[in-house]
C-alpha atoms as a PDB file:
ATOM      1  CA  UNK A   1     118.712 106.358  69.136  1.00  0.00           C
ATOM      2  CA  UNK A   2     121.536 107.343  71.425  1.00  0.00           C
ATOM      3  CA  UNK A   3     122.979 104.787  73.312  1.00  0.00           C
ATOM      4  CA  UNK A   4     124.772 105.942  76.846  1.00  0.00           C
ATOM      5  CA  UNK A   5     126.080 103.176  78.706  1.00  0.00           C
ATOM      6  CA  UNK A   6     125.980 103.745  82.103  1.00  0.00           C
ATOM      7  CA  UNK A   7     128.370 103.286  84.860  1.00  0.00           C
ATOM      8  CA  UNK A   8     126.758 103.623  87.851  1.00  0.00           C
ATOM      9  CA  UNK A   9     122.789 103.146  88.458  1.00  0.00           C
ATOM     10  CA  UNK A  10     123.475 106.183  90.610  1.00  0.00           C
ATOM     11  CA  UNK A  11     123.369 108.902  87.402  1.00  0.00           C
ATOM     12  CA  UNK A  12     121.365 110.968  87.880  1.00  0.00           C
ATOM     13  CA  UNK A  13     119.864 110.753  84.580  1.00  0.00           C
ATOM     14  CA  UNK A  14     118.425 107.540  85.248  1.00  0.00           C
ATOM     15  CA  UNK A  15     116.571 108.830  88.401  1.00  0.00           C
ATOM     16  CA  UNK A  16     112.854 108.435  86.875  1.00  0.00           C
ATOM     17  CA  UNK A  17     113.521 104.961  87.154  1.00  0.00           C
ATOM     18  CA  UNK A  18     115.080 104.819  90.298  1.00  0.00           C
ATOM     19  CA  UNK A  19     114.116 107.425  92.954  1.00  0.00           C
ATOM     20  CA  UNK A  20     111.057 108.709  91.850  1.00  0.00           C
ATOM     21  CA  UNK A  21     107.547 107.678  93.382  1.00  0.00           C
ATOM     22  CA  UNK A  22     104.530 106.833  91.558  1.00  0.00           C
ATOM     23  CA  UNK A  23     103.033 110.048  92.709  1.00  0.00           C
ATOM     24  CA  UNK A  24     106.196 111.937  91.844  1.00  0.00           C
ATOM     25  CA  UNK A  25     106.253 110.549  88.495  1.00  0.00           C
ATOM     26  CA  UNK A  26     102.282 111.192  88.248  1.00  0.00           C
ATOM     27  CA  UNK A  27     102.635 114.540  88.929  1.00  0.00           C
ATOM     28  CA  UNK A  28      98.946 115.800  89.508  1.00  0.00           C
ATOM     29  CA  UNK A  29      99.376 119.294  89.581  1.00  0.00           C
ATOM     30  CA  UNK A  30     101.041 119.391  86.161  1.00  0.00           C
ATOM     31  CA  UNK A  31      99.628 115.817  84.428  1.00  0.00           C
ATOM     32  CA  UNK A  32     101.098 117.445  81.316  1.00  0.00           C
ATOM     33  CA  UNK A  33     104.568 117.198  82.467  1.00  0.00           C
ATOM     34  CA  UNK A  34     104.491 113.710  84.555  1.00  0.00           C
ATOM     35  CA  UNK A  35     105.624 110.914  83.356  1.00  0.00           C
ATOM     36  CA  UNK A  36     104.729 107.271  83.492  1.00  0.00           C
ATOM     37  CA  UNK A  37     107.015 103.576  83.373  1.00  0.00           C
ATOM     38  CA  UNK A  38     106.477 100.871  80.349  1.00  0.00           C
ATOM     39  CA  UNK A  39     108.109  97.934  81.515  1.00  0.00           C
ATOM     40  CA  UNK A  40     109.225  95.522  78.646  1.00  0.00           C
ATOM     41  CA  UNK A  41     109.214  95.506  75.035  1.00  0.00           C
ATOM     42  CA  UNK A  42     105.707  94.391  74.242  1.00  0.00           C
ATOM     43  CA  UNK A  43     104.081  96.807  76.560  1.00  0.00           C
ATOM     44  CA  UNK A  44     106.788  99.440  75.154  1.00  0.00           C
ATOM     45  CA  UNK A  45     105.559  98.571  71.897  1.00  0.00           C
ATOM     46  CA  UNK A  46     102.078  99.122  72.207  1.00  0.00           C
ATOM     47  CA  UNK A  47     102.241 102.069  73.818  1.00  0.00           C
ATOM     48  CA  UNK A  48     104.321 103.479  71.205  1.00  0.00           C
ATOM     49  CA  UNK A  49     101.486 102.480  68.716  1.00  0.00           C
ATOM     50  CA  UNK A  50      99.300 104.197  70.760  1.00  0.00           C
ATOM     51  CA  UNK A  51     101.480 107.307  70.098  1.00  0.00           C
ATOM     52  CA  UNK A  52     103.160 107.678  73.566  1.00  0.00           C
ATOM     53  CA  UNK A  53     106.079 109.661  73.661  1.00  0.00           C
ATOM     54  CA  UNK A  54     109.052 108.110  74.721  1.00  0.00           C
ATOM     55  CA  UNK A  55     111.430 110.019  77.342  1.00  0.00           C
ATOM     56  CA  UNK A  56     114.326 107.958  77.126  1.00  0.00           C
ATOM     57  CA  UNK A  57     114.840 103.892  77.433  1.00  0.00           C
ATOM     58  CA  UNK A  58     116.244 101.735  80.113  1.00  0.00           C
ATOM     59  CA  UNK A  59     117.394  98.483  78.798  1.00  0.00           C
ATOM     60  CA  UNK A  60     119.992  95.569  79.880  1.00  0.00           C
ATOM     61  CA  UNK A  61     122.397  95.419  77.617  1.00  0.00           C
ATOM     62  CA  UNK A  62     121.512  91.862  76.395  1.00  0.00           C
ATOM     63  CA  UNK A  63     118.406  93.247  74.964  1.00  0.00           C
ATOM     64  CA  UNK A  64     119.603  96.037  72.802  1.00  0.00           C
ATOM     65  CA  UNK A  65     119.769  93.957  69.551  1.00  0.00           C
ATOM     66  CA  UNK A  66     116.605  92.540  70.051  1.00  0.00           C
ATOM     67  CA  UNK A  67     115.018  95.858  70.459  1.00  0.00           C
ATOM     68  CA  UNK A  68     116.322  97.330  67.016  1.00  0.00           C
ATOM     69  CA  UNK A  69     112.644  97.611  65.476  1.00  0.00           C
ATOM     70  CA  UNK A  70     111.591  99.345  68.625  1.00  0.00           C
ATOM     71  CA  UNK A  71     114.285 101.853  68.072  1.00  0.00           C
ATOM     72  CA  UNK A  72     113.802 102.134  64.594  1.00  0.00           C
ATOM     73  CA  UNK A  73     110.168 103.262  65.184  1.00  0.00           C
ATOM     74  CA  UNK A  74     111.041 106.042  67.771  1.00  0.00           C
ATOM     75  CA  UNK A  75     113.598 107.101  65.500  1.00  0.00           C
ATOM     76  CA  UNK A  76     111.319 107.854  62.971  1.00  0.00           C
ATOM     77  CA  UNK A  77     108.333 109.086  64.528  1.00  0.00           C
ATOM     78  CA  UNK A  78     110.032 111.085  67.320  1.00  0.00           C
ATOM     79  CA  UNK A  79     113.527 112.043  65.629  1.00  0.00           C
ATOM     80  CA  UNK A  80     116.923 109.895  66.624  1.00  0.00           C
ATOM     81  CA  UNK A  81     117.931 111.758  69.608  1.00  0.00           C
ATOM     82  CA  UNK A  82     115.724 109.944  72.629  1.00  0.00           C
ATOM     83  CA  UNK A  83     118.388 108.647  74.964  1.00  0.00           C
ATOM     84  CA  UNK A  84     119.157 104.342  75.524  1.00  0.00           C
ATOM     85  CA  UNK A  85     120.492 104.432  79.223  1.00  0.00           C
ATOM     86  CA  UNK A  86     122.535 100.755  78.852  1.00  0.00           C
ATOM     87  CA  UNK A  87     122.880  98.819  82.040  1.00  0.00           C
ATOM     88  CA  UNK A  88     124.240  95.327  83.054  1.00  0.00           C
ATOM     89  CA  UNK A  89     121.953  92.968  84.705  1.00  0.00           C
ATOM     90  CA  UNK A  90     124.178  93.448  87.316  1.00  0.00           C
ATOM     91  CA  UNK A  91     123.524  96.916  87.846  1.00  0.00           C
ATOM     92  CA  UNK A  92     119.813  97.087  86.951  1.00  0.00           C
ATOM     93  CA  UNK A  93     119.354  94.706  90.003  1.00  0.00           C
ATOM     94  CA  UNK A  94     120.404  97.142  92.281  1.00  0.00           C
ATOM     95  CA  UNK A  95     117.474  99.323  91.361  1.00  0.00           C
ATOM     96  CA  UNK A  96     114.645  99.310  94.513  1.00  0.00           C
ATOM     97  CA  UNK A  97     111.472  97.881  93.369  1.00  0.00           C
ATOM     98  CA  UNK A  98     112.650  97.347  89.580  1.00  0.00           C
ATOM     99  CA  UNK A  99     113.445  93.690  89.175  1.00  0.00           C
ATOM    100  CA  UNK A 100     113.767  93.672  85.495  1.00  0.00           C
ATOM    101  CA  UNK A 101     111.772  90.043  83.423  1.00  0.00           C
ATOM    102  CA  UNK A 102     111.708  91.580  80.153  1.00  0.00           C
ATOM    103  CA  UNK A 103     114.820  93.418  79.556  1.00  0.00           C
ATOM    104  CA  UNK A 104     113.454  96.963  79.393  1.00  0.00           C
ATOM    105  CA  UNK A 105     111.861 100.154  80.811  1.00  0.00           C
ATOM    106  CA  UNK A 106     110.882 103.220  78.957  1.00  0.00           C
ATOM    107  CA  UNK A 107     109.642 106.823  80.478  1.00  0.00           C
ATOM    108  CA  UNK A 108     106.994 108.199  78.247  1.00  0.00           C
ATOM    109  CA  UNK A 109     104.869 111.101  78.600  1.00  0.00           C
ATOM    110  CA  UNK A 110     101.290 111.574  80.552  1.00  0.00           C
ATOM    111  CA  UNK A 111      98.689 112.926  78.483  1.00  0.00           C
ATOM    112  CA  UNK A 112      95.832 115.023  79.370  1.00  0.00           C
ATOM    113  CA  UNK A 113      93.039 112.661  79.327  1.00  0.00           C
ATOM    114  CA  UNK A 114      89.542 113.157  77.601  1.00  0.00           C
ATOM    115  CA  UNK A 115      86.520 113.999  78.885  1.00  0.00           C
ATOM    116  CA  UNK A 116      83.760 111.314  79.770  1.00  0.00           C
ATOM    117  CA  UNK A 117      81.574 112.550  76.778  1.00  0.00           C
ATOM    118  CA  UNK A 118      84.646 111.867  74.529  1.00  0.00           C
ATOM    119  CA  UNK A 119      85.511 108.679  76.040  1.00  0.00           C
ATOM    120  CA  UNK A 120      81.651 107.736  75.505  1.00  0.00           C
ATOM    121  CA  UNK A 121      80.635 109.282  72.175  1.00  0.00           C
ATOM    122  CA  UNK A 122      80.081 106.258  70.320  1.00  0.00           C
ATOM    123  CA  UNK A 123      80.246 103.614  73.594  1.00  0.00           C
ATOM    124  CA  UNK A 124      77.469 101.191  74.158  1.00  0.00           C
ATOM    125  CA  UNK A 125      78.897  99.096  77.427  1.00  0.00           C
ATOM    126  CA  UNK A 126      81.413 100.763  79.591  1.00  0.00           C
ATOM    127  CA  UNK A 127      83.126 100.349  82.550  1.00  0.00           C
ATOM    128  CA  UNK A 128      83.419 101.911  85.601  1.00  0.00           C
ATOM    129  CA  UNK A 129      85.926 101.384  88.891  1.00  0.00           C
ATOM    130  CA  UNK A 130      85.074 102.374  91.662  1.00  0.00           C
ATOM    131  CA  UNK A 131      87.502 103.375  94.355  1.00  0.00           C
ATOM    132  CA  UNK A 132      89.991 100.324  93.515  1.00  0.00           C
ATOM    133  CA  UNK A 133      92.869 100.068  95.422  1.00  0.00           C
ATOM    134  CA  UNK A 134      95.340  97.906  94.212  1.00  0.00           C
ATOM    135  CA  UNK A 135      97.385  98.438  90.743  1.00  0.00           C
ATOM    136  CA  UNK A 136      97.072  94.441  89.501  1.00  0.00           C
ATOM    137  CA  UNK A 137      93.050  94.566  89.641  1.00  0.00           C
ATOM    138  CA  UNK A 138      93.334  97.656  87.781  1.00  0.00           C
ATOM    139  CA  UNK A 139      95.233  96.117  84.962  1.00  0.00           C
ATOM    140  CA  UNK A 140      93.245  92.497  85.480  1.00  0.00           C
ATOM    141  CA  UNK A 141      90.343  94.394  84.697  1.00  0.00           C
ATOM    142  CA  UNK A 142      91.660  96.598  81.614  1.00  0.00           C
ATOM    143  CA  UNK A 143      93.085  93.550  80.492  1.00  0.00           C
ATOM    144  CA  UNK A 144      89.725  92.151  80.056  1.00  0.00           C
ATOM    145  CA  UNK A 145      87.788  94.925  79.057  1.00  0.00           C
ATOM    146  CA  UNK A 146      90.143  95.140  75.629  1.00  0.00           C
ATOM    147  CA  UNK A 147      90.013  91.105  75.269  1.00  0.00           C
ATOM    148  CA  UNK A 148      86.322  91.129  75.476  1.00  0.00           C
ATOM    149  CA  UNK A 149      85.497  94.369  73.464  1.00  0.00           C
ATOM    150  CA  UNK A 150      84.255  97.096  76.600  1.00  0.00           C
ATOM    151  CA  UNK A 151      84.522 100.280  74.654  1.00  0.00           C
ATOM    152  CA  UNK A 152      85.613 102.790  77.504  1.00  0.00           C
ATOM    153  CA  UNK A 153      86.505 102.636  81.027  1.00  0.00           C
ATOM    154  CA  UNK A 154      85.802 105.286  83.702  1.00  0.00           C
ATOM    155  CA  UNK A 155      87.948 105.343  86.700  1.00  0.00           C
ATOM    156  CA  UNK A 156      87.052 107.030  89.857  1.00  0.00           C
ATOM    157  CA  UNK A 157      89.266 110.130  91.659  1.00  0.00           C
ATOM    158  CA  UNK A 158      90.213 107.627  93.982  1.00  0.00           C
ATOM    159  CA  UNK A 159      90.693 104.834  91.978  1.00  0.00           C
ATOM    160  CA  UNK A 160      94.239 103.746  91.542  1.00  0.00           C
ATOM    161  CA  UNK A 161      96.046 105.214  88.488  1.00  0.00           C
ATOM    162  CA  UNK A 162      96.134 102.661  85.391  1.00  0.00           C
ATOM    163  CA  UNK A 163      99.386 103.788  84.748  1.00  0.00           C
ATOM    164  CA  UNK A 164     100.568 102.850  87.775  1.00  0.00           C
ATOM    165  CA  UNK A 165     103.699 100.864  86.501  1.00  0.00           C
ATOM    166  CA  UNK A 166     102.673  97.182  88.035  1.00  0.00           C
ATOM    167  CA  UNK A 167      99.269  98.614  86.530  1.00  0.00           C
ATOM    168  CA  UNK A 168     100.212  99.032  82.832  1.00  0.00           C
ATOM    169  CA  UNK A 169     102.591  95.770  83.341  1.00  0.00           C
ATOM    170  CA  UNK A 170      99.479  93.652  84.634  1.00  0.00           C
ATOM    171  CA  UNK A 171      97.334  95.034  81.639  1.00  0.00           C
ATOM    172  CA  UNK A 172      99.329  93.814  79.378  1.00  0.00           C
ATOM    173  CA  UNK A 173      99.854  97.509  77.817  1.00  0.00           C
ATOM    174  CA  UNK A 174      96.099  97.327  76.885  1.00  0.00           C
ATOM    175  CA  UNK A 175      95.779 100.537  78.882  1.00  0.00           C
ATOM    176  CA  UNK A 176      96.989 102.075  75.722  1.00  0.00           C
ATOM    177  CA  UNK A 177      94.121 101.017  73.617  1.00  0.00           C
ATOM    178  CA  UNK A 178      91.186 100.705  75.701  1.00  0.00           C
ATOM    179  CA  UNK A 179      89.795 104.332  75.934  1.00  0.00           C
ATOM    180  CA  UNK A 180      89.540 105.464  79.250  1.00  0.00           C
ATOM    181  CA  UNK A 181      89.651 108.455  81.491  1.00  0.00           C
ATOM    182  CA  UNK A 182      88.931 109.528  85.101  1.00  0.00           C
ATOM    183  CA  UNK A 183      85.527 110.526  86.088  1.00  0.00           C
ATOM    184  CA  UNK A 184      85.604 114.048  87.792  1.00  0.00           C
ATOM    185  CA  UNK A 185      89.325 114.571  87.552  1.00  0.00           C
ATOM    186  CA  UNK A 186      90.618 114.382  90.683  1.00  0.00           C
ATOM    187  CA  UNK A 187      87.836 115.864  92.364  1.00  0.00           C
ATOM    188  CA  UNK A 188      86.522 112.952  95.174  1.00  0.00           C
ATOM    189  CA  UNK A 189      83.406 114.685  95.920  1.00  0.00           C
ATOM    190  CA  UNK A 190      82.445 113.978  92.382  1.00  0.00           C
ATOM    191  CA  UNK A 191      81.494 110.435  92.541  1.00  0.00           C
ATOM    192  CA  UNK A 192      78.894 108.728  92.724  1.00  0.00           C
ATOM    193  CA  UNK A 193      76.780 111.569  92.994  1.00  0.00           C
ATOM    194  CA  UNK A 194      77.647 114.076  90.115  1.00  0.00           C
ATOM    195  CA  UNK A 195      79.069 110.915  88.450  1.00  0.00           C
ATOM    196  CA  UNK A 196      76.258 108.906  88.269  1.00  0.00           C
ATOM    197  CA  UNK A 197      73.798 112.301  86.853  1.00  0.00           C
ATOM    198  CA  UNK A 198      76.483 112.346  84.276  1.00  0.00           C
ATOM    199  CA  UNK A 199      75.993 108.601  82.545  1.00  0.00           C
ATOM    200  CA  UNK A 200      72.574 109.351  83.039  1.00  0.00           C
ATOM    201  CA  UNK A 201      72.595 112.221  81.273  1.00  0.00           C
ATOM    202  CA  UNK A 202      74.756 110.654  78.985  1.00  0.00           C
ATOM    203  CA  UNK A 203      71.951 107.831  78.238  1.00  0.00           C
ATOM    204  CA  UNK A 204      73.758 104.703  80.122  1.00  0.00           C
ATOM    205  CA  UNK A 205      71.338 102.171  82.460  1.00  0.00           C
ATOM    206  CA  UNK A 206      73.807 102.046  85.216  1.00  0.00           C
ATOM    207  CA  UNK A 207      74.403  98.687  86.914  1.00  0.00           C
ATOM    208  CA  UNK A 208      75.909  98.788  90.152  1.00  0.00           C
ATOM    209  CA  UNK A 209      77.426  95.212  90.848  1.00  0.00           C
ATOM    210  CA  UNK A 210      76.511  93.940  94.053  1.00  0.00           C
ATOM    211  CA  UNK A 211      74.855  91.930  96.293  1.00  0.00           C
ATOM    212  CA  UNK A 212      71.405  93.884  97.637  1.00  0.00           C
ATOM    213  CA  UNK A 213      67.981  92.815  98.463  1.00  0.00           C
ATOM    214  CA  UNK A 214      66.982  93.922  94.874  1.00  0.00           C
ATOM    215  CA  UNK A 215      70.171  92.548  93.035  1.00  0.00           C
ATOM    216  CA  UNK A 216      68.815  91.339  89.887  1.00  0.00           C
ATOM    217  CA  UNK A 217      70.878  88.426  88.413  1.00  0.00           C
ATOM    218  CA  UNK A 218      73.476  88.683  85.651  1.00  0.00           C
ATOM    219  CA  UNK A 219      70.974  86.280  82.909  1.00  0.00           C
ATOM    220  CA  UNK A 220      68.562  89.196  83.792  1.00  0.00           C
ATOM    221  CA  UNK A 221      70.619  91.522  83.365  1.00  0.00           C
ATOM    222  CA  UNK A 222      71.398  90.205  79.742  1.00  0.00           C
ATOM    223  CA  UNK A 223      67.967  89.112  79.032  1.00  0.00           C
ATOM    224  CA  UNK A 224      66.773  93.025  79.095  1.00  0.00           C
ATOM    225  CA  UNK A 225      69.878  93.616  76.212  1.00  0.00           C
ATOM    226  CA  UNK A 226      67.482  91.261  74.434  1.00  0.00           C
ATOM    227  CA  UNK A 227      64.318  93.252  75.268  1.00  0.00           C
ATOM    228  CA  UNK A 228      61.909  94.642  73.366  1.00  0.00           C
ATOM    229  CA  UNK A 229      59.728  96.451  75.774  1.00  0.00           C
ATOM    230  CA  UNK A 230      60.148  99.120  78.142  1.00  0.00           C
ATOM    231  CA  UNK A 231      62.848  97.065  79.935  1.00  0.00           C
ATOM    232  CA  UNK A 232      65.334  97.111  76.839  1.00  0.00           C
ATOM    233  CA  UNK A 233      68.432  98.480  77.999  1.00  0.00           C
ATOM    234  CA  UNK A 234      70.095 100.756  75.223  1.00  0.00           C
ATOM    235  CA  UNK A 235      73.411 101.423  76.848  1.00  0.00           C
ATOM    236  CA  UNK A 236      74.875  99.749  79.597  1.00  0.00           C
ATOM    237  CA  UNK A 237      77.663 100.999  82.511  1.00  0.00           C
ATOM    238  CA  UNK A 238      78.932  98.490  84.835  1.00  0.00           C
ATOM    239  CA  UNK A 239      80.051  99.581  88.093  1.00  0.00           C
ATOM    240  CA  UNK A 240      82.759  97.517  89.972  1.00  0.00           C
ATOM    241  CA  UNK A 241      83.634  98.556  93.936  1.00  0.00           C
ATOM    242  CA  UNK A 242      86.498  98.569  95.590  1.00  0.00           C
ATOM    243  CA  UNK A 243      88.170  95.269  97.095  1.00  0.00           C
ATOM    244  CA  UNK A 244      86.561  94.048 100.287  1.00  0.00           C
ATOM    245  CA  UNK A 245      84.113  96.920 100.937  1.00  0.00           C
ATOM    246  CA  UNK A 246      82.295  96.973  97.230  1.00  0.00           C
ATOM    247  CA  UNK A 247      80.565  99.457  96.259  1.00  0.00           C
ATOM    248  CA  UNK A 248      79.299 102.470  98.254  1.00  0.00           C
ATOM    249  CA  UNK A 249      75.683 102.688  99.754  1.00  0.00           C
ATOM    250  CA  UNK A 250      75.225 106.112  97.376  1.00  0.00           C
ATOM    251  CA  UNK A 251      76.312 104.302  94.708  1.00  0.00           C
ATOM    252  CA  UNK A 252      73.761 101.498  95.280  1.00  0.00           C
ATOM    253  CA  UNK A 253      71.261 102.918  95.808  1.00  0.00           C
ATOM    254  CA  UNK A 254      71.635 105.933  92.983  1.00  0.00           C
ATOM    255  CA  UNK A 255      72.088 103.183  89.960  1.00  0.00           C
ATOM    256  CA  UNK A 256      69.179 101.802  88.198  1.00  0.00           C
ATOM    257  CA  UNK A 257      70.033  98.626  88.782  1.00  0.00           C
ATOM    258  CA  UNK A 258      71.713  96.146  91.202  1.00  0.00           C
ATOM    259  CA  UNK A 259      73.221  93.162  89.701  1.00  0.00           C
ATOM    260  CA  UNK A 260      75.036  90.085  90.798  1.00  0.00           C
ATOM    261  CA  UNK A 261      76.521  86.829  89.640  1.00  0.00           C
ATOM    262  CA  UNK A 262      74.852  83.731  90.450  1.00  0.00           C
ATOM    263  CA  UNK A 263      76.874  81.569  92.622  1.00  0.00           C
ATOM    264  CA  UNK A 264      77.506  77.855  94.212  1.00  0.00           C
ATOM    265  CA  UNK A 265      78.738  76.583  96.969  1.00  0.00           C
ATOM    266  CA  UNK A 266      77.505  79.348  99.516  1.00  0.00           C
ATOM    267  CA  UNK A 267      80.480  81.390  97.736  1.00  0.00           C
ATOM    268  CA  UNK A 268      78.934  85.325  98.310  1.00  0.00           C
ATOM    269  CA  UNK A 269      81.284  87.554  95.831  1.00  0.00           C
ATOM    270  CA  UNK A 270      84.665  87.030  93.232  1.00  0.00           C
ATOM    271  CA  UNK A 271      87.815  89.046  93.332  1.00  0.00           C
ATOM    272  CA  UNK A 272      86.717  92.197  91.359  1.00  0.00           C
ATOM    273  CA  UNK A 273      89.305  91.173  88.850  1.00  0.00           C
ATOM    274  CA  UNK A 274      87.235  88.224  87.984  1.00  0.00           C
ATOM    275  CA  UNK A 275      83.179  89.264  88.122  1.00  0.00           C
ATOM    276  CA  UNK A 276      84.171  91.991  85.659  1.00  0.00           C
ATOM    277  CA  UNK A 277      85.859  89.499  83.272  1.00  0.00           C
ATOM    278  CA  UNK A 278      82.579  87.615  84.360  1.00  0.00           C
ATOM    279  CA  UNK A 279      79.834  90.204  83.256  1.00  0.00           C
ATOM    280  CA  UNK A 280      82.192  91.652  80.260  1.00  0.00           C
ATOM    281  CA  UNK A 281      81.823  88.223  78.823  1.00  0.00           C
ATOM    282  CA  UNK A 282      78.236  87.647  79.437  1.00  0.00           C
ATOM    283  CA  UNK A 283      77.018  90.997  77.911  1.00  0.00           C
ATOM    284  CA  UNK A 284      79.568  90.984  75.163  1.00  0.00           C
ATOM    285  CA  UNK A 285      76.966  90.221  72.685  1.00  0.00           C
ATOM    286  CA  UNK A 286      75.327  93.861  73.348  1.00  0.00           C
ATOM    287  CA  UNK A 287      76.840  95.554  70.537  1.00  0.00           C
ATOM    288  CA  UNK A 288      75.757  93.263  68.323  1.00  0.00           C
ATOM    289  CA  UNK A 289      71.979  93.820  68.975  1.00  0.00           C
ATOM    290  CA  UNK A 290      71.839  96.897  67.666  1.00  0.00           C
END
């Protein structure tokens, strides 16, 4: 690694981690060229497992001995000349919106991300957000989806990006090895309606989560994984909506089935963070029925 010790936060070489937007750093007419933030070493680490390239490294200078085995892996799967930009706490507190817990940042390199058939080849229970808004339910729920085995997650054009940095930071870096992609690209006409003829087409039940007149409950919902009549479900999307709103009427009404959690107390939904850790548990056991 090369190590450049900084002396102002100011350099300009530095200014991925401290001018640039999320969007700028996103890039969406050239995803091949944008670039996305790993905060601290963990999340660092995974994604470099995942075999994300590494820009160059922001790190307090405190934690530069303790990050020697992340260095030595860069060093030998993506040669010894990535750059170590070395700040004092001091300085890295001066940095807008980057209040450093862990010690570290890295830039690393978008990808260009698979298609939903490739993302779904050999999935039985998937994901899908619709529409979500805000980065930490984004990485709540991709948190979840690797802790309780989902094998892909779709996200919607308008759903927030999981790379969003508080994203991938909330997640736990499990974006990096739950497989996942965005449904229709950035195209928001796309979904639900081309969307939905696609994990259709695709062979998935779709299960739109909310509360309807039809809303079947979650125990029915797994008792049909169980089935062995014509109400066996083979492959199973679940389909989360945005916060507050839900889902959208056309997505509703265009999935095959409606599905909520039972609930106490008069309470009417959960934050979307928690129902999907909710049904993720509850149909875990899918995989294994086959």
């Amino acid at each position: 690694m090369q190590l450049v010790h900084l002396e102002s936060i100011d350099d300009p070489q530095v200014e991925a981690y401290t001018n640039l937007t999320e969007l700028q750093l996103r890039n969406r007419l050239e995803p091949s060229k944008g670039i996305f933030i790993a905060e601290s070493p963990k999340v660092i680490t995974r994604a470099l497992a995942a075999g994300r390239q590494p820009i160059s490294l922001l790190v307090e200078e405190p934690w530069i001995e303790g990050m020697s085995n992340i260095f030595a892996f860069i060093d030998e799967h993506w040669g010894d000349d990535i750059p170590v930009y070395v700040a004092s706490p001091e300085q890295l507190r001066r940095i807008t919106g980057y209040r450093l817990h862990r010690g570290a940042l890295a830039a690393m390199r978008r990808w260009e991300l698979p298609t939903v058939a490739e993302v779904c080849a050999n999935a039985t229970r998937i994901a899908v957000l619709e529409n979500i808004v805000d980065h930490t339910n984004v990485g709540a729920i991709m948190r979840s989806a690797a802790a309780l085995d989902i094998d892909a997650v779709l996200v919607t054009p308008s759903c927030s990006d999981p790379l969003y940095r508080r994203a991938i930071r909330v997640s736990m870096g499990t974006v990096f090895q739950v497989p996942w992609t965005r449904i229709g690209g950035d195209d928001v006409h796309y979904w639900p309606w081309q969307g939905l003829e696609e994990l259709h087409g695709l062979g998935f039940t779709t299960a739109a989560m909310a509360l309807s007149d039809d809303s079947i409950s979650l125990d029915d919902l797994v008792c049909r994984l169980y089935a062995d009549d014509n109400t066996h479900i083979d492959k199973l999307a679940l389909i989360f909506g945005t916060e507050g709103d839900g889902l959208s009427r056309h997505t509703i009404a265009n999935a095959d089935l409606t599905v909520k959690i039972p609930m106490s107390h008069d309470v009417d939904s959960l934050n979307v963070a928690a129902s999907s850790a909710v049904a993720f548990y509850s149909t875990r056991d899918l995989k294994h029925v086959h």
